[in-house]
Protein backbone atom coordinates (compact mmCIF):
# COMPACT_ATOMS: atom_id res chain seq x y z
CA UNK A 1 66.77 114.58 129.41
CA UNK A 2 67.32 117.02 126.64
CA UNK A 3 70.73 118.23 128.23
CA UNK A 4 71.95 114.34 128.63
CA UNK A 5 71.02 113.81 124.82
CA UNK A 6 72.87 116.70 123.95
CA UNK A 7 76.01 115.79 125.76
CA UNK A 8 75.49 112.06 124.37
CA UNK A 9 76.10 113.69 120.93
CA UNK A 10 78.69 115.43 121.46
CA UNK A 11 80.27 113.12 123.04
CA UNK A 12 79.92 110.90 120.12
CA UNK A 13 80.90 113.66 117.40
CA UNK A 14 84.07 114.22 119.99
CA UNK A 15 84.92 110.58 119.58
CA UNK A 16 84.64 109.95 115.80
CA UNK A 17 86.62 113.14 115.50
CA UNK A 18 89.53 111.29 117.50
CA UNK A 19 88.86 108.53 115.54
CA UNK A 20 89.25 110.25 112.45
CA UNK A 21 93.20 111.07 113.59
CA UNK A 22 93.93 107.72 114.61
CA UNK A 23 93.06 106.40 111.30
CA UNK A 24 95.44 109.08 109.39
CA UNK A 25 97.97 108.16 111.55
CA UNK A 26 97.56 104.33 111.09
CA UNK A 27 97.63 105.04 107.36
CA UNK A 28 100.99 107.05 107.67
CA UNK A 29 102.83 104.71 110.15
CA UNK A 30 101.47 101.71 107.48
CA UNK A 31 102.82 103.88 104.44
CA UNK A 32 106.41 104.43 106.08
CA UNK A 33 106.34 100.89 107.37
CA UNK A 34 106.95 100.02 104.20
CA UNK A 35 110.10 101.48 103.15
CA UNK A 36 111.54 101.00 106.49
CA UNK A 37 111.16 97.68 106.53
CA UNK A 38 112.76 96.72 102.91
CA UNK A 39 115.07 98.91 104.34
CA UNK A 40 115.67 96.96 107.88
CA UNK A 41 115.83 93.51 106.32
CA UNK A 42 118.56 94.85 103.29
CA UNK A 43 120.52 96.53 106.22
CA UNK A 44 120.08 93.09 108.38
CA UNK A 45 121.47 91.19 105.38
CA UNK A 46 124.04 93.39 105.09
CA UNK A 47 124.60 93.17 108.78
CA UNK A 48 124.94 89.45 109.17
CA UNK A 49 127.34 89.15 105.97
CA UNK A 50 129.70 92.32 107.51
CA UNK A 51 129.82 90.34 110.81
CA UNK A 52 130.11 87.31 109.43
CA UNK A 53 133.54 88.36 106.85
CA UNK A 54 134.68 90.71 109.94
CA UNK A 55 134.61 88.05 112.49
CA UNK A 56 136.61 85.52 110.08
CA UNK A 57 138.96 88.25 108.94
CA UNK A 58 139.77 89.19 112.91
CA UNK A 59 140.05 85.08 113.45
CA UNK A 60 142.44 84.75 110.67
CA UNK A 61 145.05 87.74 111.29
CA UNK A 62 144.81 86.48 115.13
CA UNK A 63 145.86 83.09 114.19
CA UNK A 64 149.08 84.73 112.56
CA UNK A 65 150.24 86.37 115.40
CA UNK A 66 149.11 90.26 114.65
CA UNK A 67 148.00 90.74 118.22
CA UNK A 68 147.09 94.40 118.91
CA UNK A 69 148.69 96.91 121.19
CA UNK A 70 146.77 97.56 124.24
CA UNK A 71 145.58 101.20 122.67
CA UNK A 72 143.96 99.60 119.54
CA UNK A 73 140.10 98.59 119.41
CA UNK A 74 141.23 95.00 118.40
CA UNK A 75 143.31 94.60 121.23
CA UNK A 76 142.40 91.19 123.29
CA UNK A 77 142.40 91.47 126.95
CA UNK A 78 141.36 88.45 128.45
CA UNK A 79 142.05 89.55 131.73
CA UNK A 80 140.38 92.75 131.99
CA UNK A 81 137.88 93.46 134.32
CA UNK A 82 134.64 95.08 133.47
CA UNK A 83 134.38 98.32 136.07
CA UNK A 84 132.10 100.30 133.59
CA UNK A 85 129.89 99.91 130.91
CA UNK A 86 128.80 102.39 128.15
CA UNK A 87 124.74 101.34 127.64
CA UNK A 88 123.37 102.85 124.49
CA UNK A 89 119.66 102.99 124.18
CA UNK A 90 117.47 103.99 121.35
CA UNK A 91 113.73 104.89 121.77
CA UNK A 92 111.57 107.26 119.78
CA UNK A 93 110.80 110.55 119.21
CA UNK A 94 107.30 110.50 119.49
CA UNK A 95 104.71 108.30 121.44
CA UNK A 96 101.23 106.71 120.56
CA UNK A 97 103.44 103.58 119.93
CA UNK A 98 101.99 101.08 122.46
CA UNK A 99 104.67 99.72 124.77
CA UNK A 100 107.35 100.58 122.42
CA UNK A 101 109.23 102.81 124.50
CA UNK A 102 108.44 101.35 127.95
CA UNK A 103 109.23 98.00 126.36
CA UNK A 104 113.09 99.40 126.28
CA UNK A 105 113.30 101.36 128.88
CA UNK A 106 112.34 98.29 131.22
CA UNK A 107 115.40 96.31 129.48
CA UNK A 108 117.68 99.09 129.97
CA UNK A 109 116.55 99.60 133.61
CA UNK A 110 116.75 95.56 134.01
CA UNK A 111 120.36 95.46 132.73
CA UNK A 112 121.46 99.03 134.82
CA UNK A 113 120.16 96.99 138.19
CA UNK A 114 121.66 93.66 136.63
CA UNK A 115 125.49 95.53 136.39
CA UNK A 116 124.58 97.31 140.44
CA UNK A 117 124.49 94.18 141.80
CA UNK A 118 128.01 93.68 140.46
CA UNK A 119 129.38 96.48 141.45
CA UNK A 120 130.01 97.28 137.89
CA UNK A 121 129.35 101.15 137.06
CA UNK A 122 127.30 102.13 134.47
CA UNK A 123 126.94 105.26 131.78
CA UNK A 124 123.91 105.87 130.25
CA UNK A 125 124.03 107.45 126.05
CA UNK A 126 120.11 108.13 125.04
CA UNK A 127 118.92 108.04 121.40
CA UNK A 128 115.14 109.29 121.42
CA UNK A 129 113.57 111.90 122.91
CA UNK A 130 111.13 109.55 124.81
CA UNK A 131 114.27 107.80 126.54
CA UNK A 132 115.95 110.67 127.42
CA UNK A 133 112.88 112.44 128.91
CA UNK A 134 112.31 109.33 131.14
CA UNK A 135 115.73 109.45 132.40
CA UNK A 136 115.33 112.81 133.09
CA UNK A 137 112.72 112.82 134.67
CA UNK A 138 113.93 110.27 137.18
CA UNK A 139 117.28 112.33 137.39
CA UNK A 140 119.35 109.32 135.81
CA UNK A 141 122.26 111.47 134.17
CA UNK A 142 123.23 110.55 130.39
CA UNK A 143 127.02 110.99 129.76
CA UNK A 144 125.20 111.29 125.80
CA UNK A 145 122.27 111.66 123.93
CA UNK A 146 120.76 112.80 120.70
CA UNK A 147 116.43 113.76 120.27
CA UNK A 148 117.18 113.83 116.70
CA UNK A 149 118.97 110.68 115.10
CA UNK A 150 116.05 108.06 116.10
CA UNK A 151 113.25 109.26 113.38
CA UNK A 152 115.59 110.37 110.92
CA UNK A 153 118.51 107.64 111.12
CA UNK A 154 121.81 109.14 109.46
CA UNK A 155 125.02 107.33 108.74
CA UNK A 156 126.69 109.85 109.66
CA UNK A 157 125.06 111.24 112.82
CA UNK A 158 125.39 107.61 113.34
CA UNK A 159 128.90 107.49 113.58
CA UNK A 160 129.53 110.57 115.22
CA UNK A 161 127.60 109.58 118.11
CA UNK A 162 128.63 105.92 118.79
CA UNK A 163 132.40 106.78 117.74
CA UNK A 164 132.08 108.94 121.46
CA UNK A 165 131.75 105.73 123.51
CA UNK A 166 134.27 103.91 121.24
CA UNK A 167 137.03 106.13 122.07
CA UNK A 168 136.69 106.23 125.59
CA UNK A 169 136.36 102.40 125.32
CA UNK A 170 139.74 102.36 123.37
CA UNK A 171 141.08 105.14 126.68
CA UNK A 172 140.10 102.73 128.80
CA UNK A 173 137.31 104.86 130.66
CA UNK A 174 134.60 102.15 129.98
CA UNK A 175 135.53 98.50 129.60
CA UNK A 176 132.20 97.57 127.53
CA UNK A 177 129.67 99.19 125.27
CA UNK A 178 126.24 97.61 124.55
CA UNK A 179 123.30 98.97 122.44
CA UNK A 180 119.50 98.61 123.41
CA UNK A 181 116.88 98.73 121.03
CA UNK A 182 113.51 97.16 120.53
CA UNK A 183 113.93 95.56 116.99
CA UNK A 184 111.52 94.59 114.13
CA UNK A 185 110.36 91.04 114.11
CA UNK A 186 107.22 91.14 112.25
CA UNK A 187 103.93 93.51 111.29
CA UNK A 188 102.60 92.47 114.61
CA UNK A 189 105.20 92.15 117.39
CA UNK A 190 108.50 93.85 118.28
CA UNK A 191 111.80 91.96 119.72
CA UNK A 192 114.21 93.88 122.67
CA UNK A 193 117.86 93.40 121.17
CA UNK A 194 121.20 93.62 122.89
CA UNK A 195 124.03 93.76 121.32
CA UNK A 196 127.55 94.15 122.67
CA UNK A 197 129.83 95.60 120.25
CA UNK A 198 132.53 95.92 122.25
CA UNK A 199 135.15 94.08 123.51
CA UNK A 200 134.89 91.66 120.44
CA UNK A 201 134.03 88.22 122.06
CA UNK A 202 137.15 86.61 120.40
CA UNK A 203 138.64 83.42 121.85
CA UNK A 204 142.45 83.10 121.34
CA UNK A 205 142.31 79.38 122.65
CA UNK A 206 140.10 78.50 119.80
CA UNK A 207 142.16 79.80 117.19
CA UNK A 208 143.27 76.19 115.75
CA UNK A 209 146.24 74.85 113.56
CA UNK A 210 143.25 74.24 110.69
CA UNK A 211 142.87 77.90 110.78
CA UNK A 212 146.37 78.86 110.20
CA UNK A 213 146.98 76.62 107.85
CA UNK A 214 143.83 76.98 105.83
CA UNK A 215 146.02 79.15 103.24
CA UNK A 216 142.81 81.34 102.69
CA UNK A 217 143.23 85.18 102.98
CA UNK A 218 140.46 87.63 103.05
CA UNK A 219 142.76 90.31 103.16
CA UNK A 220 146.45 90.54 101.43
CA UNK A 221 149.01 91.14 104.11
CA UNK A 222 150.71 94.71 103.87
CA UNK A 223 152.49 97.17 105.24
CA UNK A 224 149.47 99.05 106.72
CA UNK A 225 147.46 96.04 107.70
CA UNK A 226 146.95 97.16 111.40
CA UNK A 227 145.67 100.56 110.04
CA UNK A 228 143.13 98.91 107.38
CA UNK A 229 141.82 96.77 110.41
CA UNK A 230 141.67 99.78 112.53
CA UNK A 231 139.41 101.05 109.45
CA UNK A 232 137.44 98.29 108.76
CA UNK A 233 136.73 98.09 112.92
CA UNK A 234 135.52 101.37 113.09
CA UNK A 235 133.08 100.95 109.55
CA UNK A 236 131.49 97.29 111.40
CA UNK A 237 131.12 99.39 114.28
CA UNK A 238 129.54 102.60 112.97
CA UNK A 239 127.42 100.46 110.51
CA UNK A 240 126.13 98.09 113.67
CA UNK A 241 124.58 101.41 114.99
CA UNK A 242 122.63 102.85 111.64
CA UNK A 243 121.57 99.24 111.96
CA UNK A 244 120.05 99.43 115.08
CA UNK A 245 118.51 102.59 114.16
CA UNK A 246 116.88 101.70 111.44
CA UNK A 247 115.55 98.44 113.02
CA UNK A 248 114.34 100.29 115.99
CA UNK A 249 112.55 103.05 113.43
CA UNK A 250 110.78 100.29 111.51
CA UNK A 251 109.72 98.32 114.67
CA UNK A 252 108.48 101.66 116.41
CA UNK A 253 106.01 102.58 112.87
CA UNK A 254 104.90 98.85 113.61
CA UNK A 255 103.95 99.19 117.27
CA UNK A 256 102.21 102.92 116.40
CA UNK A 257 100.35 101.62 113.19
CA UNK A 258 99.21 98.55 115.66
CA UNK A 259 98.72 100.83 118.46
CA UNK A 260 96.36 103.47 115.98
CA UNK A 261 94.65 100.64 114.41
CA UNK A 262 93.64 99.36 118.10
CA UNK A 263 92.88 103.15 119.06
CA UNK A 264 90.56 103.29 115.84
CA UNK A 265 88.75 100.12 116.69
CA UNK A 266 88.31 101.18 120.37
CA UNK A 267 87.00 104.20 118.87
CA UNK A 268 84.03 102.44 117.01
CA UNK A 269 83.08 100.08 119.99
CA UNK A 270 82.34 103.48 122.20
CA UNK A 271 80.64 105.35 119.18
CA UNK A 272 78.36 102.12 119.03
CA UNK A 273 78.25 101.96 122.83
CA UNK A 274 77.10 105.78 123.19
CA UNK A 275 74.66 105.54 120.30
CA UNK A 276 72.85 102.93 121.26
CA UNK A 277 72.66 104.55 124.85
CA UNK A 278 71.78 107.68 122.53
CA UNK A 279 69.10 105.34 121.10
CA UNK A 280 67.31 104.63 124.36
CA UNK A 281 67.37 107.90 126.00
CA UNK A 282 65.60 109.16 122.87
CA UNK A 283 62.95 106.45 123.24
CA UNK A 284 62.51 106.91 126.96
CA UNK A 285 62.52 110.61 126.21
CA UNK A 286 59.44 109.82 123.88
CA UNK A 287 57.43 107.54 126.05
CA UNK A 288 57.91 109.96 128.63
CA UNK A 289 56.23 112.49 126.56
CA UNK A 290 53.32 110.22 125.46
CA UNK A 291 52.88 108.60 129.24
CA UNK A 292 52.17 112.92 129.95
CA UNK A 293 49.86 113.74 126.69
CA UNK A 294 48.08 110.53 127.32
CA UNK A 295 47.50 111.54 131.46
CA UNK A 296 46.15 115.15 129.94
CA UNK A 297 43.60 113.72 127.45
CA UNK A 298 42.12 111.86 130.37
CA UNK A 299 42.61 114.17 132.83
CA UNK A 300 40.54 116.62 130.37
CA UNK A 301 37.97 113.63 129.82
């Protein structure tokens, strides 16, 4: 009995010693939740207005006849078929964030099986070190990847790395590229996003006579218009994906402050589980005891 008591305790000092961690961490993941989220929803703002003048500015030079040759990123193709697709997924670094990860990794698995049954090929490019060691590990090649742009998001890095699947979209190696990431929807739940940033879903049939004739200019035509386009393509693009990155990054300190805050309360249940099982081995311990002194007094009676 002494020996069980003994483990019970340790047990019990093992266990608010866990719990201990889990509450730091909660308290970080809730500290940087903070700035990443002002920081997702002025990026989303920012986001939604770039699309929004980018979309009407593409409409507009369209509907004047500045079609693109078949090497430019703005080129329409209505007729090309989709052989390959470039999938970019983000994930995190580290773990102890619930079903973040597997949350994405399901979607990205769901839309490789989805393009199979096609016959469409498909190219895997891996933000997050959690991704990429899944895919790995189930020797799923990555044409790309980067363990170090998902917890610290860089405009830059950014750039660099989704400029590699817009080039060989422009070559004509891949006829699609589509970014995966688990977004931030509130403090308590996360949102799988997909977003297809190329070819840009632009409908020449429903470019009308209004539109022409609307007289209003977002941009002043110029010599080097096709080259400011090219420009301004390239900066929607590259700014889509520190977007996503920074949306993933504030949904995945969500999921890991929920998941540590759940780990913390677990934590306290089997504290209050063991000592109260602590409790009653101590008493039976006792009673034990007094059952024997009591049988030795009468025995010596």
């Amino acid at each position: 009995m002494g020996n069980s008591l003994k483990e019970i305790r340790k047990e019990i000092a093992s266990i608010k010693n866990i719990q201990k961690t889990t509450r730091a961490m909660k308290l970080v993941a809730n500290s940087k939740l903070r700035k990443a989220v002002e920081a997702a929803k002025r990026s989303r703002i920012y986001a939604e207005k770039l699309n929004e003048v980018f979309n009407e500015i593409i409409q507009k030079t369209l509907s004047n006849g500045n079609l693109f040759e078949k090497n430019d990123i703005l080129f329409v193709d209505k007729d090309r078929a989709v052989k390959m697709v470039d999938i970019v997924f983000i994930t995190s670094d580290k773990g102890l964030c619930g079903a973040f990860n597997s949350n994405t990794i399901k979607s990205v698995v769901a839309l490789m099986n989805e393009y199979k049954k096609q016959d469409i090929k498909v190219r895997l490019r891996g933000v997050g070190k959690t991704g990429i060691r899944y895919f790995n590990f189930n020797e799923i090649e990555l044409c790309d990847e980067s363990d170090t742009l998902s917890s610290n998001p860089s405009d830059s890095a950014a750039s660099e790395f989704i400029m590699k699947a817009v080039n060989d979209y422009v070559e004509g190696i891949t006829d699609k590229v589509i970014i995966v990431h688990n977004g931030f929807k509130n403090m308590l739940s996360q949102e799988i996003q997909h977003a297809e940033i190329l070819p840009f879903k632009v409908d020449l049939d429903e470019i009308t006579t209004k539109t022409r004739d609307s007289g209003e200019m977002l941009i002043e035509p110029t010599d080097n218009e096709k080259q400011i386009l090219d420009e301004l393509v390239r900066q929607y693009i590259n700014y889509n994906m520190f977007y996503a990155l920074i949306d993933s990054l504030a949904a995945e300190l969500s999921a890991r402050m929920q998941a540590m805050d759940t780990a913390t309360k677990n934590a306290s249940e089997l504290v209050r589980d063991l000592t109260i099982k602590h409790n009653k081995a101590r008493q039976a311990a006792i009673t034990t005891e007094l059952v024997e002194i009591n049988a030795g007094v009468e025995a010596m009676k």
